[in-house]
N, C-alpha and C. Protein backbone atom coordinates (compact mmCIF):
# COMPACT_ATOMS: atom_id res chain seq x y z
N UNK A 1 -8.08 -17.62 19.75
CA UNK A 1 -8.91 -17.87 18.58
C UNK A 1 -9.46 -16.56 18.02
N UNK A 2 -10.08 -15.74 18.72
CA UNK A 2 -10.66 -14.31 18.42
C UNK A 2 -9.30 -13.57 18.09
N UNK A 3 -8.18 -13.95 18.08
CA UNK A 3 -7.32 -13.00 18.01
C UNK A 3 -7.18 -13.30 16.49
N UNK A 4 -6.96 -14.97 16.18
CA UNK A 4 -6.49 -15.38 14.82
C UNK A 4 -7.55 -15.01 13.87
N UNK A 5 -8.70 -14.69 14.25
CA UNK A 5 -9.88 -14.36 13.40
C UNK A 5 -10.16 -13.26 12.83
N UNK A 6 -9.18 -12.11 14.13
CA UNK A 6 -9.23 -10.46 13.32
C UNK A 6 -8.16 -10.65 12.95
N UNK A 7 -7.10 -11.19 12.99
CA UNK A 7 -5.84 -11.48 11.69
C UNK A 7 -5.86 -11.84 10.20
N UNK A 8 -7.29 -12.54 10.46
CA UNK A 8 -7.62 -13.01 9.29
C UNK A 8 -8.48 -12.37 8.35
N UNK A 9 -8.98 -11.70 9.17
CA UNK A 9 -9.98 -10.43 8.65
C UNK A 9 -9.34 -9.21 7.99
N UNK A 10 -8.10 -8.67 8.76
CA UNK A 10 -6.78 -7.77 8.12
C UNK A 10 -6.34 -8.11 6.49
N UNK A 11 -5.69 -9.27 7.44
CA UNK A 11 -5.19 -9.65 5.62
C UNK A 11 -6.22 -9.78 4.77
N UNK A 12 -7.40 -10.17 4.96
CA UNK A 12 -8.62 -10.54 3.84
C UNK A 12 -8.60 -9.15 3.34
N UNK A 13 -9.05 -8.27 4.16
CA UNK A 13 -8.92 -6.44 3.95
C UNK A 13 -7.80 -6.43 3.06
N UNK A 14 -6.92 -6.19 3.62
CA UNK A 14 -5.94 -5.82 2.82
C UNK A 14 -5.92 -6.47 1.52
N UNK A 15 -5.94 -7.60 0.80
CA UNK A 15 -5.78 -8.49 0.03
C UNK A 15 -6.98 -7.73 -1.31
N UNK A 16 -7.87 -7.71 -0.68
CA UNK A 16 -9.06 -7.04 -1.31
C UNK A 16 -8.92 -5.70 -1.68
N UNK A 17 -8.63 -4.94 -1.13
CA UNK A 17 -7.95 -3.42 -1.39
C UNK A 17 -6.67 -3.45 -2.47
N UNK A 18 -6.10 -4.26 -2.49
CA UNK A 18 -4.65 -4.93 -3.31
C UNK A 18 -4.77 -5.20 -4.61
N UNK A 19 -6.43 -6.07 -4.80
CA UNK A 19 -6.66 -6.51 -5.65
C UNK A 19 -7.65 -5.29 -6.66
N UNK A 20 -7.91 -4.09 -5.90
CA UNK A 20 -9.25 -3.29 -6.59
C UNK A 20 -7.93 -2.36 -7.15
N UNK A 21 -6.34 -2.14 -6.29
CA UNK A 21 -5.60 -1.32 -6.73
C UNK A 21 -5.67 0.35 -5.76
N UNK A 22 -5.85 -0.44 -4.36
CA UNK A 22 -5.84 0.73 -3.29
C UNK A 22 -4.64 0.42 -2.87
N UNK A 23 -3.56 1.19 -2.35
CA UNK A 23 -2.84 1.03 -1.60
C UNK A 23 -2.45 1.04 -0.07
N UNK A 24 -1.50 -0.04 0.60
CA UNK A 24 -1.53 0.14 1.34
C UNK A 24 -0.99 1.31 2.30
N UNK A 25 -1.28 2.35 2.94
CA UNK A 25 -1.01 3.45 3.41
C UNK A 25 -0.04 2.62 4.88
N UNK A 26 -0.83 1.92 5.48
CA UNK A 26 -0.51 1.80 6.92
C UNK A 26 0.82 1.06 6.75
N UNK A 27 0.96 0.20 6.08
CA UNK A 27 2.05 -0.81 5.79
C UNK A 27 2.90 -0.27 5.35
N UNK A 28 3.11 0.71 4.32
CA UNK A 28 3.98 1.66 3.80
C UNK A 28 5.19 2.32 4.78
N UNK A 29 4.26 2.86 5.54
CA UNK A 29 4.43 3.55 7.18
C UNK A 29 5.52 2.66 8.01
N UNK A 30 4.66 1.80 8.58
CA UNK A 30 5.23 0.74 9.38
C UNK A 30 6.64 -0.13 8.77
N UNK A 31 6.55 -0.14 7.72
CA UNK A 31 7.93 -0.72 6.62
C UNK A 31 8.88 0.54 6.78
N UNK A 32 8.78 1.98 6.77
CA UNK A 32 9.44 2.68 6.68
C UNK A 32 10.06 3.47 7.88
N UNK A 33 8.97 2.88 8.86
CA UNK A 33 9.75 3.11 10.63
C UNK A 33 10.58 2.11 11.18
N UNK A 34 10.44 1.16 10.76
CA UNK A 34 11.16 -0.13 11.31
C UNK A 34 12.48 -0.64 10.36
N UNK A 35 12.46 -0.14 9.19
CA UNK A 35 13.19 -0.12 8.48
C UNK A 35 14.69 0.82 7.53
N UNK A 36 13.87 2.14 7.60
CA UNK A 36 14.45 3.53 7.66
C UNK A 36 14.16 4.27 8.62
N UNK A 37 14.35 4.36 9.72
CA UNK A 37 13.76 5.31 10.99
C UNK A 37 14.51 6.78 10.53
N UNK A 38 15.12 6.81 9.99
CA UNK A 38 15.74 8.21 10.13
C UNK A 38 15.58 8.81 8.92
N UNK A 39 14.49 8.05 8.08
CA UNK A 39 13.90 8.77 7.06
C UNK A 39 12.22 8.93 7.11
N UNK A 40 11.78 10.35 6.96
CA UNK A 40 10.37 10.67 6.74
C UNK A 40 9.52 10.01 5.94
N UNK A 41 8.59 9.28 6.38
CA UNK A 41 7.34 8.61 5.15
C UNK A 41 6.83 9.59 4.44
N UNK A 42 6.18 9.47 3.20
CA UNK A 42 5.74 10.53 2.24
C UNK A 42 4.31 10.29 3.33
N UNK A 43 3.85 11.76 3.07
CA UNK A 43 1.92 11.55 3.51
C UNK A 43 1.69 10.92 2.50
N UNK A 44 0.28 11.15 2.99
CA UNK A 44 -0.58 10.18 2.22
C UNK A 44 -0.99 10.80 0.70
N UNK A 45 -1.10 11.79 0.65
CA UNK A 45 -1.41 12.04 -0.75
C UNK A 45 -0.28 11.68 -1.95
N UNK A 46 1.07 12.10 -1.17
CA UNK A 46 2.39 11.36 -2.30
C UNK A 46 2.61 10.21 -2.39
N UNK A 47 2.28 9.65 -1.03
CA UNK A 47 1.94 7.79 -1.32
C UNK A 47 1.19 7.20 -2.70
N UNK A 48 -0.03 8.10 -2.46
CA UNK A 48 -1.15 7.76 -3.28
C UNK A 48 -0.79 7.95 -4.87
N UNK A 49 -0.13 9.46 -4.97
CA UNK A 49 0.18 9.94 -5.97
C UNK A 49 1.65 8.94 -6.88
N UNK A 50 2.54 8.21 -6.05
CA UNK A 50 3.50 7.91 -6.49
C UNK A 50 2.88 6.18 -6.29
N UNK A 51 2.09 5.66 -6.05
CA UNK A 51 1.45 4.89 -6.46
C UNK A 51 0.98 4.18 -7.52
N UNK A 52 -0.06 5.55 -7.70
CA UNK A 52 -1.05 5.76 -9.03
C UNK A 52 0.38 5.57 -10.48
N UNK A 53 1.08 6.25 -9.95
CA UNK A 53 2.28 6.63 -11.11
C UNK A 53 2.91 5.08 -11.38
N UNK A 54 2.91 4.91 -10.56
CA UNK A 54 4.02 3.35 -10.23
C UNK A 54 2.83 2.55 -11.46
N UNK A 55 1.68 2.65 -11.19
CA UNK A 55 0.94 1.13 -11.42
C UNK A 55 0.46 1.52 -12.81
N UNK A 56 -0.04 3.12 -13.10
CA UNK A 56 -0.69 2.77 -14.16
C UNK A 56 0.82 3.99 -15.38
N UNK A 57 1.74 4.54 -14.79
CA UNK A 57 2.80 5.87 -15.60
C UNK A 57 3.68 4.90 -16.69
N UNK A 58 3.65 3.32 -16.06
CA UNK A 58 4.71 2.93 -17.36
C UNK A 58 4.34 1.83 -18.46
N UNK A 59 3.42 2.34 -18.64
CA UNK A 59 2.37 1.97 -19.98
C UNK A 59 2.61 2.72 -21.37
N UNK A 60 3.88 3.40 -21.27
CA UNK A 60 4.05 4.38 -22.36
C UNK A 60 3.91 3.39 -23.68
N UNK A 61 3.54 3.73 -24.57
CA UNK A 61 3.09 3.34 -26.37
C UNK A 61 1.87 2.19 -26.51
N UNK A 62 1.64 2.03 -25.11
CA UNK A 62 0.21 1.28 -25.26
C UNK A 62 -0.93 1.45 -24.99
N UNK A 63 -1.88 0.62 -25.64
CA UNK A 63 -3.37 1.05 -25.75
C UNK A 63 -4.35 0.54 -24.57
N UNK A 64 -3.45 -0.43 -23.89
CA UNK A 64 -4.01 -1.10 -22.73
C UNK A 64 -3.40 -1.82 -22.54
């Protein structure tokens, strides 16, 4: 039961961070060891940086 409760607490975290437009760093990681092992994760600042780009760079000719 205490186990399903900090599970639930993670995802709530996470979900909330998702929704303000933080990214997930750790998950990024973990997707990219288990998935590409024989490729390097970006740190964290190019995460962040290619992020930021992703969510707000293809807005080109608009005002919002």
């Amino acid at each position: 039961m205490l186990e399903d409760l900090g599970r639930a607490g993670r995802y709530m975290a996470q979900s909330f961070r998702l929704m303000v437009g933080v990214p997930d760093y750790g998950g990024y990681v973990a997707h990219m060891r288990a998935t590409h092992p024989d490729q390097e994760p970006m740190n964290y600042e190019a995460f962040f940086r290619e992020r930021q780009a992703a969510r707000y760079g293809s807005r080109m000719g608009r005002c919002c």
